[in-house]
PDB file of N, CA and C in Angstrom:
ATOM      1  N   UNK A   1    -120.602 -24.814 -54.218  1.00  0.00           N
ATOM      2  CA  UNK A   1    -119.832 -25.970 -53.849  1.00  0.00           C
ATOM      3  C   UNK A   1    -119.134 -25.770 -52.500  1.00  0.00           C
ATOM      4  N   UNK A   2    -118.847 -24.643 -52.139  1.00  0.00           N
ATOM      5  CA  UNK A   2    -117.927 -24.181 -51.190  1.00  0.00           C
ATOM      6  C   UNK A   2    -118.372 -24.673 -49.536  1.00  0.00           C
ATOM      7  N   UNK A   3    -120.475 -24.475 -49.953  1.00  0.00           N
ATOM      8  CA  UNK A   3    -121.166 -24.912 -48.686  1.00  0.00           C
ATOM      9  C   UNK A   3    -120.766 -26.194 -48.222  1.00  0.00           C
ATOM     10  N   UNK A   4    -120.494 -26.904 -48.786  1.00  0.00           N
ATOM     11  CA  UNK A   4    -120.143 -28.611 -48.556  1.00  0.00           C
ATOM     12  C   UNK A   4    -119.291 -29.076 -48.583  1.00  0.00           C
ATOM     13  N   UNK A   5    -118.254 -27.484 -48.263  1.00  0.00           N
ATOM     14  CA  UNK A   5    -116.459 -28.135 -47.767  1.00  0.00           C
ATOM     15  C   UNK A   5    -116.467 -28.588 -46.350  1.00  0.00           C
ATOM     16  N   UNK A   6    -116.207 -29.079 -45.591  1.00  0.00           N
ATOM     17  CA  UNK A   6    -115.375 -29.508 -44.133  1.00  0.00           C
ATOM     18  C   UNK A   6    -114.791 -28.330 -43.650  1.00  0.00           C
ATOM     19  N   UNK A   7    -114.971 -27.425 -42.813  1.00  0.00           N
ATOM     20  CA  UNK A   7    -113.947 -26.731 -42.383  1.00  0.00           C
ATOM     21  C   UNK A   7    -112.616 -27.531 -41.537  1.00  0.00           C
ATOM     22  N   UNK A   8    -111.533 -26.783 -41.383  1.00  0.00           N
ATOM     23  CA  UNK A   8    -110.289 -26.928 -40.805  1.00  0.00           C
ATOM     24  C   UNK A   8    -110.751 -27.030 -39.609  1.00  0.00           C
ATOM     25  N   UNK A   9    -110.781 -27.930 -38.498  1.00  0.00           N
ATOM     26  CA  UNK A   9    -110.959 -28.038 -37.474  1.00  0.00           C
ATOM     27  C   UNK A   9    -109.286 -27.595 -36.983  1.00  0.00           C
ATOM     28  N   UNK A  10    -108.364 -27.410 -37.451  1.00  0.00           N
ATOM     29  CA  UNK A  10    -107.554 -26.881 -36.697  1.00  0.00           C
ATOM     30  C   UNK A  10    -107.284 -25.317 -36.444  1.00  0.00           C
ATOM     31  N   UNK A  11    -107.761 -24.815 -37.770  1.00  0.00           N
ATOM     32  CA  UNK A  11    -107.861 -23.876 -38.271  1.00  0.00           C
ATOM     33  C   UNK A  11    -108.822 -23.056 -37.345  1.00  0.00           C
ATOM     34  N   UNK A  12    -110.304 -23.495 -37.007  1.00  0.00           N
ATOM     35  CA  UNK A  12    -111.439 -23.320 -36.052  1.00  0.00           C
ATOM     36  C   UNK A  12    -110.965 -22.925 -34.639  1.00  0.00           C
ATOM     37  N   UNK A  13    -109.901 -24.048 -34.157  1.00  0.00           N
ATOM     38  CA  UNK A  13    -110.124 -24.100 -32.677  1.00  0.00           C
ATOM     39  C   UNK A  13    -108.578 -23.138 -32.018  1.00  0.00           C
ATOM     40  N   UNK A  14    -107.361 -23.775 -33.061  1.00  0.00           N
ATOM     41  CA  UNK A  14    -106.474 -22.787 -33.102  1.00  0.00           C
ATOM     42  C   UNK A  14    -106.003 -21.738 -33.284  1.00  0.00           C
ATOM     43  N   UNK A  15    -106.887 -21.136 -34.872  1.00  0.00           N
ATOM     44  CA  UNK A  15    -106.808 -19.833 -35.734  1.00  0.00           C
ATOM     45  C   UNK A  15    -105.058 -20.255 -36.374  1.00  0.00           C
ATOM     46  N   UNK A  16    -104.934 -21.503 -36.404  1.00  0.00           N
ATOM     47  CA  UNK A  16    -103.706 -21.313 -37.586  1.00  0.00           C
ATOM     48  C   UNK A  16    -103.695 -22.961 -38.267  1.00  0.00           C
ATOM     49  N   UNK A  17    -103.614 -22.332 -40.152  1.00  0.00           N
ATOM     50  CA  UNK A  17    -104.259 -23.215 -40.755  1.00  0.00           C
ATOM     51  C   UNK A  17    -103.061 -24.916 -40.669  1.00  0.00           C
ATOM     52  N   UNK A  18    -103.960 -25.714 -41.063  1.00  0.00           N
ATOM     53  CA  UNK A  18    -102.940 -26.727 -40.975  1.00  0.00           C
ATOM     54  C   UNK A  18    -102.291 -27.469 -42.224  1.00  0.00           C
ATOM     55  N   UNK A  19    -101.748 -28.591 -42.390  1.00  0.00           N
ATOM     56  CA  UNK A  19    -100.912 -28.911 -43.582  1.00  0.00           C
ATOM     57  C   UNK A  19    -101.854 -29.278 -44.867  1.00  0.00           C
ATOM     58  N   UNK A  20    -103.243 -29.461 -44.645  1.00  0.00           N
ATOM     59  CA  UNK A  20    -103.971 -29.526 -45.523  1.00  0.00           C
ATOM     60  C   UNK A  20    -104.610 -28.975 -45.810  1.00  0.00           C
ATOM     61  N   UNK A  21    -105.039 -27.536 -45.291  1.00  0.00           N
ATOM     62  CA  UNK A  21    -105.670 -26.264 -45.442  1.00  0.00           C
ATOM     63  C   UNK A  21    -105.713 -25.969 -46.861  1.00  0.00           C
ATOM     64  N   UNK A  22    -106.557 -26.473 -47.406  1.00  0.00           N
ATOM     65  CA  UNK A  22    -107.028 -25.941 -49.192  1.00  0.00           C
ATOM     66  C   UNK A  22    -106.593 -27.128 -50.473  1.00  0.00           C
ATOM     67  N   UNK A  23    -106.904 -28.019 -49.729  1.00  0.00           N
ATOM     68  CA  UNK A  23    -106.575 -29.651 -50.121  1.00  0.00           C
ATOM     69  C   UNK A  23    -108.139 -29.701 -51.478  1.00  0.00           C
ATOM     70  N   UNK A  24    -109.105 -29.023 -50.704  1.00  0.00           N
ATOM     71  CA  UNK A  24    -111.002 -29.507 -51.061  1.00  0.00           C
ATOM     72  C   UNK A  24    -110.648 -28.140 -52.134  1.00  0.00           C
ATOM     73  N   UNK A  25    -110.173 -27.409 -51.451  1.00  0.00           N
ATOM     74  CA  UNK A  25    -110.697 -26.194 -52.546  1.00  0.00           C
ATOM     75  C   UNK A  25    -109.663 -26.403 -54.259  1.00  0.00           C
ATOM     76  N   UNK A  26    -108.316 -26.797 -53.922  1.00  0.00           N
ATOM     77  CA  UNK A  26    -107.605 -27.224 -54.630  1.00  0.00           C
ATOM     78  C   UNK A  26    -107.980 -28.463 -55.874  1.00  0.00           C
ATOM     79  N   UNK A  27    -109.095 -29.264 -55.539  1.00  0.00           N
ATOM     80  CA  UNK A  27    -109.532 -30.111 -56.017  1.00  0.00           C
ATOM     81  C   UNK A  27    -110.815 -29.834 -56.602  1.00  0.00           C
ATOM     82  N   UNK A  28    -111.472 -28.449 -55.945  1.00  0.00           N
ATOM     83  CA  UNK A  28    -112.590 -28.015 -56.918  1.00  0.00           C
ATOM     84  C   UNK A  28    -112.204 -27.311 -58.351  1.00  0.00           C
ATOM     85  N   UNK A  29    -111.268 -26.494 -57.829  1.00  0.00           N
ATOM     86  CA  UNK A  29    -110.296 -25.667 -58.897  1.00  0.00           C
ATOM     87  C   UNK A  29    -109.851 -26.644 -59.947  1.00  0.00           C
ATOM     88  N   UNK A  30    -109.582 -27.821 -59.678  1.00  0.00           N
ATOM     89  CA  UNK A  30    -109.144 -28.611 -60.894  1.00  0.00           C
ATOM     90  C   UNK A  30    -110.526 -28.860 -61.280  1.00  0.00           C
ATOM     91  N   UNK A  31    -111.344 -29.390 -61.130  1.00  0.00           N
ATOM     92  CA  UNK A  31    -112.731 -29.568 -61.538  1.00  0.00           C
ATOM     93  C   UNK A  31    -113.433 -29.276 -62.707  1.00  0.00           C
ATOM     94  N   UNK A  32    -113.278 -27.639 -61.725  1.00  0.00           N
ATOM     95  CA  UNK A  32    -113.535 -26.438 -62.563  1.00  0.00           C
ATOM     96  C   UNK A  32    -112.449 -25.935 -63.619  1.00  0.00           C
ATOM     97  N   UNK A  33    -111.530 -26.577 -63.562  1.00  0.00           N
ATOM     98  CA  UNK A  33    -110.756 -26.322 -65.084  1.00  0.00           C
ATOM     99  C   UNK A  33    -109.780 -24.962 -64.606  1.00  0.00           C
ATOM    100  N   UNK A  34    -109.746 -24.562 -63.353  1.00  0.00           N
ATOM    101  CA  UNK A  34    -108.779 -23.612 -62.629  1.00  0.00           C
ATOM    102  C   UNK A  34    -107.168 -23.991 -62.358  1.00  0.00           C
ATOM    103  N   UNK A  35    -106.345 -25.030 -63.576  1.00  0.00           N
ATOM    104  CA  UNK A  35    -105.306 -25.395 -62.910  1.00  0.00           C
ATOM    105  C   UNK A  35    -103.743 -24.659 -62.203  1.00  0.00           C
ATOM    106  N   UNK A  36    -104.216 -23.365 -62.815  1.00  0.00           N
ATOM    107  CA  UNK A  36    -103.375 -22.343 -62.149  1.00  0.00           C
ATOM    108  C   UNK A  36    -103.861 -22.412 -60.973  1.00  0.00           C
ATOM    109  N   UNK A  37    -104.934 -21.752 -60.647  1.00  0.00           N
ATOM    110  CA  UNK A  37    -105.390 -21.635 -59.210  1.00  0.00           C
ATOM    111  C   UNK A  37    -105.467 -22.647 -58.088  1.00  0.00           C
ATOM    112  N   UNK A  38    -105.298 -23.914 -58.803  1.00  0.00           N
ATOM    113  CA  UNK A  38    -105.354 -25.130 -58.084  1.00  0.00           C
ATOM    114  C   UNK A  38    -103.990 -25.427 -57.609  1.00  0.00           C
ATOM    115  N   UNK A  39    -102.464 -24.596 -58.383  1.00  0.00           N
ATOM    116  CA  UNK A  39    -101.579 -25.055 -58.328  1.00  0.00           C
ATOM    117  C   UNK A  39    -100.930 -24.019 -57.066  1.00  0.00           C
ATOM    118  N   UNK A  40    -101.910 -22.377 -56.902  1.00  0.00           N
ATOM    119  CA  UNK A  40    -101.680 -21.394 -56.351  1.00  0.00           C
ATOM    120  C   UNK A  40    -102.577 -21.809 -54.678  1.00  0.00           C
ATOM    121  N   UNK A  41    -103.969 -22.818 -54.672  1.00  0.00           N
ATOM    122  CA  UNK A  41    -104.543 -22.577 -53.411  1.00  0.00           C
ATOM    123  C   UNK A  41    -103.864 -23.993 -52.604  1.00  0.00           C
ATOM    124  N   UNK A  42    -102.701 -24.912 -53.002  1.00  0.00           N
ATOM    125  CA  UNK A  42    -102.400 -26.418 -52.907  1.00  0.00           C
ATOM    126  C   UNK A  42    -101.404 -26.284 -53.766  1.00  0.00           C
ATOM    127  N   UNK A  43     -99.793 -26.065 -53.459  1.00  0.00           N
ATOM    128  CA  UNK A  43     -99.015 -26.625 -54.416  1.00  0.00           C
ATOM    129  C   UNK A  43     -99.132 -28.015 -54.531  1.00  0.00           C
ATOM    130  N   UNK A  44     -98.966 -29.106 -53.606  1.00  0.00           N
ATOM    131  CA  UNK A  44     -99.046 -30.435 -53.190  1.00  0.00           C
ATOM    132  C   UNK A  44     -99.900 -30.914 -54.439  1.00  0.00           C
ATOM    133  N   UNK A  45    -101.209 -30.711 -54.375  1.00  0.00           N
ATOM    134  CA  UNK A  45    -102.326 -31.153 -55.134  1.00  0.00           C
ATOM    135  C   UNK A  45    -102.074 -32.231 -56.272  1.00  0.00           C
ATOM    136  N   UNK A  46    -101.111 -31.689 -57.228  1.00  0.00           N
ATOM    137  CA  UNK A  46    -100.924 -32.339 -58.484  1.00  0.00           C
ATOM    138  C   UNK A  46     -99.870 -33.380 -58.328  1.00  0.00           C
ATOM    139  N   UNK A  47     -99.115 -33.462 -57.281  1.00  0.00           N
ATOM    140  CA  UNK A  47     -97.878 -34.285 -56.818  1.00  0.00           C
ATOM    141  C   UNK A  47     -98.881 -35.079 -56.088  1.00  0.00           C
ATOM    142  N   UNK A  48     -99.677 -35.064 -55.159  1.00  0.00           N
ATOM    143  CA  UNK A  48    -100.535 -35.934 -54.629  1.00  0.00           C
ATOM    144  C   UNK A  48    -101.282 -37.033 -54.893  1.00  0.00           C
ATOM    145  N   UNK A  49    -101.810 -36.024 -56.695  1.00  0.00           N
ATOM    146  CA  UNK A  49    -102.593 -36.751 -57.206  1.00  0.00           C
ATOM    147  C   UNK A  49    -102.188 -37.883 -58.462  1.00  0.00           C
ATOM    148  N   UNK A  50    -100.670 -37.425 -58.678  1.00  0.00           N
ATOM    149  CA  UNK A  50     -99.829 -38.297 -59.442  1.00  0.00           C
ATOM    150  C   UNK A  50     -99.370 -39.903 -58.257  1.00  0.00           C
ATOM    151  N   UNK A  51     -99.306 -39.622 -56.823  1.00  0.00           N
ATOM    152  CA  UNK A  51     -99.042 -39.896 -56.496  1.00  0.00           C
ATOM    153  C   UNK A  51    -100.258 -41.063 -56.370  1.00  0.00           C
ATOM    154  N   UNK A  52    -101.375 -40.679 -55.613  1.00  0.00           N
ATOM    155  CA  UNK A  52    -102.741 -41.711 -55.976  1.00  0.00           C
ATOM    156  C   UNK A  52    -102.858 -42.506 -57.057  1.00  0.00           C
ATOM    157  N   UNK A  53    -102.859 -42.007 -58.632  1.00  0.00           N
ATOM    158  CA  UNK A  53    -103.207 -42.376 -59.327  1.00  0.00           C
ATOM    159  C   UNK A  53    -102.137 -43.525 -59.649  1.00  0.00           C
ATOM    160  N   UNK A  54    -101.098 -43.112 -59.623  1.00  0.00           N
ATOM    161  CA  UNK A  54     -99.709 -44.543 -59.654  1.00  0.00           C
ATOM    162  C   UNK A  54     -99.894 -45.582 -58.173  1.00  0.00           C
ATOM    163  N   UNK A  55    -100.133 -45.355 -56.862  1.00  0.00           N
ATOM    164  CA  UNK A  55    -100.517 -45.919 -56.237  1.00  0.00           C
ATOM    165  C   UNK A  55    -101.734 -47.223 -56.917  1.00  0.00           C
ATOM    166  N   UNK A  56    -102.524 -46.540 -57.282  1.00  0.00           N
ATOM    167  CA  UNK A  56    -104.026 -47.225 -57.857  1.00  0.00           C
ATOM    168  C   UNK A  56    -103.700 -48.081 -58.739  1.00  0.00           C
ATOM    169  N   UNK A  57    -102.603 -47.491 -59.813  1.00  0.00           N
ATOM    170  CA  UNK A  57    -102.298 -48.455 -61.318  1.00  0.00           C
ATOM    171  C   UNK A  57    -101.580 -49.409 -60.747  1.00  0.00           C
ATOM    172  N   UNK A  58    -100.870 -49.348 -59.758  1.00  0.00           N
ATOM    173  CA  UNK A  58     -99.858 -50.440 -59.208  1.00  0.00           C
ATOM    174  C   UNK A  58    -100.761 -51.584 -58.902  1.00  0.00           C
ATOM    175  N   UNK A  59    -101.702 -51.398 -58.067  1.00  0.00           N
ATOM    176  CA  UNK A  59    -102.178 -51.978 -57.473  1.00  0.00           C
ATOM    177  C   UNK A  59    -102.930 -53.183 -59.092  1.00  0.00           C
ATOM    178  N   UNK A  60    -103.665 -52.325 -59.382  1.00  0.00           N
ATOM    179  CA  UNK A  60    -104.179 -53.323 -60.951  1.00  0.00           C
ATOM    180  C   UNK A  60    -102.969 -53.713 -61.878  1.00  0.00           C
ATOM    181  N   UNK A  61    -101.829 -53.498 -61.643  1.00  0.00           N
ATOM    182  CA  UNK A  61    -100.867 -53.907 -63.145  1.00  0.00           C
ATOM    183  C   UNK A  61     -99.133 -54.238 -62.172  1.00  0.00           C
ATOM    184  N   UNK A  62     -99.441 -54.195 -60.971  1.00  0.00           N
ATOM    185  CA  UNK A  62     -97.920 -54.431 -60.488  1.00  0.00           C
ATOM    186  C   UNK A  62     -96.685 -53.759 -61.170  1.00  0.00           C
ATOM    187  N   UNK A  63     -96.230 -52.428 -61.252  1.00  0.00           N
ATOM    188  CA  UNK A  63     -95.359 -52.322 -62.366  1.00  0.00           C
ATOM    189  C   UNK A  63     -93.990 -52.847 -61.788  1.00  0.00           C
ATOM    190  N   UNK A  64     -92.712 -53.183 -62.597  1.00  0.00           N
ATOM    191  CA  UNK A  64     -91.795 -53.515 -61.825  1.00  0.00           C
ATOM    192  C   UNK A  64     -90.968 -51.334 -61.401  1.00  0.00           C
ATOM    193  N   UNK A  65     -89.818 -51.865 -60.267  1.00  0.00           N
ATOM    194  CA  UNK A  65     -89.320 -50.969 -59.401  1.00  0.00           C
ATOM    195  C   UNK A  65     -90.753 -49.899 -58.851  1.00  0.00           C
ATOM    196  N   UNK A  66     -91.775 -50.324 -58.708  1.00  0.00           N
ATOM    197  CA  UNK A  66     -92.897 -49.325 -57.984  1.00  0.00           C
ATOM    198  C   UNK A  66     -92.883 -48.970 -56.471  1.00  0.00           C
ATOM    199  N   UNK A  67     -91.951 -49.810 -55.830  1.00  0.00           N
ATOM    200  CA  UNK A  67     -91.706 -49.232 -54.746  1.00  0.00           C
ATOM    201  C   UNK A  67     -90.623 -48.265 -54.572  1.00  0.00           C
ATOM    202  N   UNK A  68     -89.438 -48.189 -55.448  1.00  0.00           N
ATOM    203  CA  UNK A  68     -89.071 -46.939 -55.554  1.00  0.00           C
ATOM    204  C   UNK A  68     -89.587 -45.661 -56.253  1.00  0.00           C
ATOM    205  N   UNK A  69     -90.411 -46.173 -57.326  1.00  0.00           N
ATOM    206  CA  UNK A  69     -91.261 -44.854 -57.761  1.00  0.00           C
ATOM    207  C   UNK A  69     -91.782 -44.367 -56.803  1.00  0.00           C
ATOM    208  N   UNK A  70     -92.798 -45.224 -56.268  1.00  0.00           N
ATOM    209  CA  UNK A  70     -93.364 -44.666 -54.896  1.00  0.00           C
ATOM    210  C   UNK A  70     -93.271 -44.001 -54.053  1.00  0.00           C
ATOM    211  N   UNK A  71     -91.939 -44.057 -53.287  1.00  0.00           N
ATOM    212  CA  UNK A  71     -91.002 -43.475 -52.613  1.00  0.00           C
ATOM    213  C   UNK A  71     -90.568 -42.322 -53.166  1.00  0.00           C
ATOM    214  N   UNK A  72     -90.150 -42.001 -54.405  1.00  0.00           N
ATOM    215  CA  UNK A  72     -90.051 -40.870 -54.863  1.00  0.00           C
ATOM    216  C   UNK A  72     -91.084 -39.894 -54.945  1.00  0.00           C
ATOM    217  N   UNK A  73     -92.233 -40.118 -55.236  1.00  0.00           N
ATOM    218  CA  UNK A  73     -93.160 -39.419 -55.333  1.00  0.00           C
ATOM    219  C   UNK A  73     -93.935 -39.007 -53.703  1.00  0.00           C
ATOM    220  N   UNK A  74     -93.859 -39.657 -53.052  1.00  0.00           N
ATOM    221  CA  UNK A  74     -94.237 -39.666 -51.683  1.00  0.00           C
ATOM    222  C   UNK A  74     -92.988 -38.422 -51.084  1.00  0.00           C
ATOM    223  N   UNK A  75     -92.008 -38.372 -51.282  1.00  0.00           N
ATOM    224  CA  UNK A  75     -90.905 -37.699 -50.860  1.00  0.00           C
ATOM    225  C   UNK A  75     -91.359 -36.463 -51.560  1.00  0.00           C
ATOM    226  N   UNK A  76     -91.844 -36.351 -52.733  1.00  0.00           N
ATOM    227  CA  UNK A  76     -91.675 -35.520 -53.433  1.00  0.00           C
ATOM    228  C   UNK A  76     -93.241 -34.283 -52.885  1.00  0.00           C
ATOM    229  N   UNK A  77     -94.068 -35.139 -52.580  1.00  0.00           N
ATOM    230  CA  UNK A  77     -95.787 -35.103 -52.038  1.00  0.00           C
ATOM    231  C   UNK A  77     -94.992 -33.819 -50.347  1.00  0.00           C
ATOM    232  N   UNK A  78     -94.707 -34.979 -49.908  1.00  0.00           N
ATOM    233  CA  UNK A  78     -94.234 -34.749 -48.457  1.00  0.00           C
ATOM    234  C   UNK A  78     -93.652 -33.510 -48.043  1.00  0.00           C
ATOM    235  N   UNK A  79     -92.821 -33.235 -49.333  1.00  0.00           N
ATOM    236  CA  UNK A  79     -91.760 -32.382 -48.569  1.00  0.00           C
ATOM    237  C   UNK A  79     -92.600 -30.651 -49.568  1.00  0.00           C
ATOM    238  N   UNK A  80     -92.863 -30.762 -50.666  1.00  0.00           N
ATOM    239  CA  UNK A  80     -93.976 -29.954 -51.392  1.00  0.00           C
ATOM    240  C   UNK A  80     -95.051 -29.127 -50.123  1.00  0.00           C
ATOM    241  N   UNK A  81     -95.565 -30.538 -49.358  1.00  0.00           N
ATOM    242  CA  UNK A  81     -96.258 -29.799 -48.780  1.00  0.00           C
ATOM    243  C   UNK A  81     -95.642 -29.129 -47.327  1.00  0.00           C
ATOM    244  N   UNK A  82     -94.614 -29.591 -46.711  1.00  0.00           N
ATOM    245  CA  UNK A  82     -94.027 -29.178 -45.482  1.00  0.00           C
ATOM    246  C   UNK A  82     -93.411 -27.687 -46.298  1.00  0.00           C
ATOM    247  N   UNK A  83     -92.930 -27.210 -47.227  1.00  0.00           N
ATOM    248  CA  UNK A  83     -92.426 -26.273 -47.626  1.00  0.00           C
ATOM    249  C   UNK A  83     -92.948 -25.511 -48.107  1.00  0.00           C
ATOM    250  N   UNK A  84     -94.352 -25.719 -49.146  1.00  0.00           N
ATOM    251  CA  UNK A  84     -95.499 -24.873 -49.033  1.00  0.00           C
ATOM    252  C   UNK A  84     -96.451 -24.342 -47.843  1.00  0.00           C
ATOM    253  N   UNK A  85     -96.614 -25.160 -46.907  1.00  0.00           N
ATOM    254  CA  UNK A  85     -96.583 -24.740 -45.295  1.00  0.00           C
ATOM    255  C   UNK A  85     -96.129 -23.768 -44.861  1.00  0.00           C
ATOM    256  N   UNK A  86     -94.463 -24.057 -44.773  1.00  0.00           N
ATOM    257  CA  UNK A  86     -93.347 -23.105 -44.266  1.00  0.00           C
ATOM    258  C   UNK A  86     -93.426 -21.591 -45.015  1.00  0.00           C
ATOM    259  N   UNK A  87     -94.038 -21.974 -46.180  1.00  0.00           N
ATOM    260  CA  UNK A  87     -94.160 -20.568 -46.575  1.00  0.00           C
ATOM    261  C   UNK A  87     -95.019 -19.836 -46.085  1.00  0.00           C
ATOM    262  N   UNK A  88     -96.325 -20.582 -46.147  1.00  0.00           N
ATOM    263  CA  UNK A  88     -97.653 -19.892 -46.094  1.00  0.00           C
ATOM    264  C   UNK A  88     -97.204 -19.729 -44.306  1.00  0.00           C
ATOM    265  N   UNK A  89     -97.078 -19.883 -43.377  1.00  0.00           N
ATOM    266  CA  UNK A  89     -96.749 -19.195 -41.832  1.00  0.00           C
ATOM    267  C   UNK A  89     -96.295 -18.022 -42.268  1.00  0.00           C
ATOM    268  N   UNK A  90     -94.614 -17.979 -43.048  1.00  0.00           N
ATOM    269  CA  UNK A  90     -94.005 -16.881 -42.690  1.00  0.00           C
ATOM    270  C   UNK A  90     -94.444 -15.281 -43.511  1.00  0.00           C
ATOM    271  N   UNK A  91     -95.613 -16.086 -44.349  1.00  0.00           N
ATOM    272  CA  UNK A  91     -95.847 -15.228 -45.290  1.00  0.00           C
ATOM    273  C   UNK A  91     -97.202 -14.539 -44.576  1.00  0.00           C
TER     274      UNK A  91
END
C-alpha cells in the first residue's frame, strides 16, 4: 500500500516534514485495524475524522448549534495538529 502514498513534497525539497506528514499512513493504520499506531503516526487523525464525519451529517440532517460544534472540533483538529508538529521538530 505504501507504493501509492504521495510523498511530502515539502519534506522532498526541504528535508523537513510538514503539518501533514503521516496524514495517508495514519489512515492506512486505521484500515488495517492499527488504532494505536494510527493514533502514534497522526495524533490529529481521529479529531479530523470526527471532525469530517459531523461536517458530512450536518450537511444531510442540519443539526441545531452545529456551527458551534464545528468550531469546537476544528479548534480542537487545529491546534492537535500545530502541537503534535511542535513536538515532532523538537523531538
Amino acid at each position: 500500500m505504501e507504493d501509492y502514498m504521495l510523498p511530502c513534497l515539502n519534506k522532498r525539497l526541504f528535508g523537513v516534514e510538514c503539518m501533514g506528514c503521516g496524514l495517508q499512513r495514519a489512515l492506512a493504520l486505521i484500515f488495517q485495524g492499527e488504532f494505536t499506531a494510527a493514533f502514534n503516526m497522526y495524533p490529529a487523525v481521529y479529531s479530523l475524522i470526527a471532525l469530517f464525519l459531523y461536517v458530512g451529517l450536518n450537511i444531510l440532517f442540519k443539526f441545531k448549534n452545529s456551527n458551534k460544534i464545528i468550531g469546537v472540533l476544528a479548534i480542537l483538529t487545529v491546534s492537535t495538529i500545530i502541537i503534535s508538529y511542535i513536538i515532532k521538530l523538537i523531538n
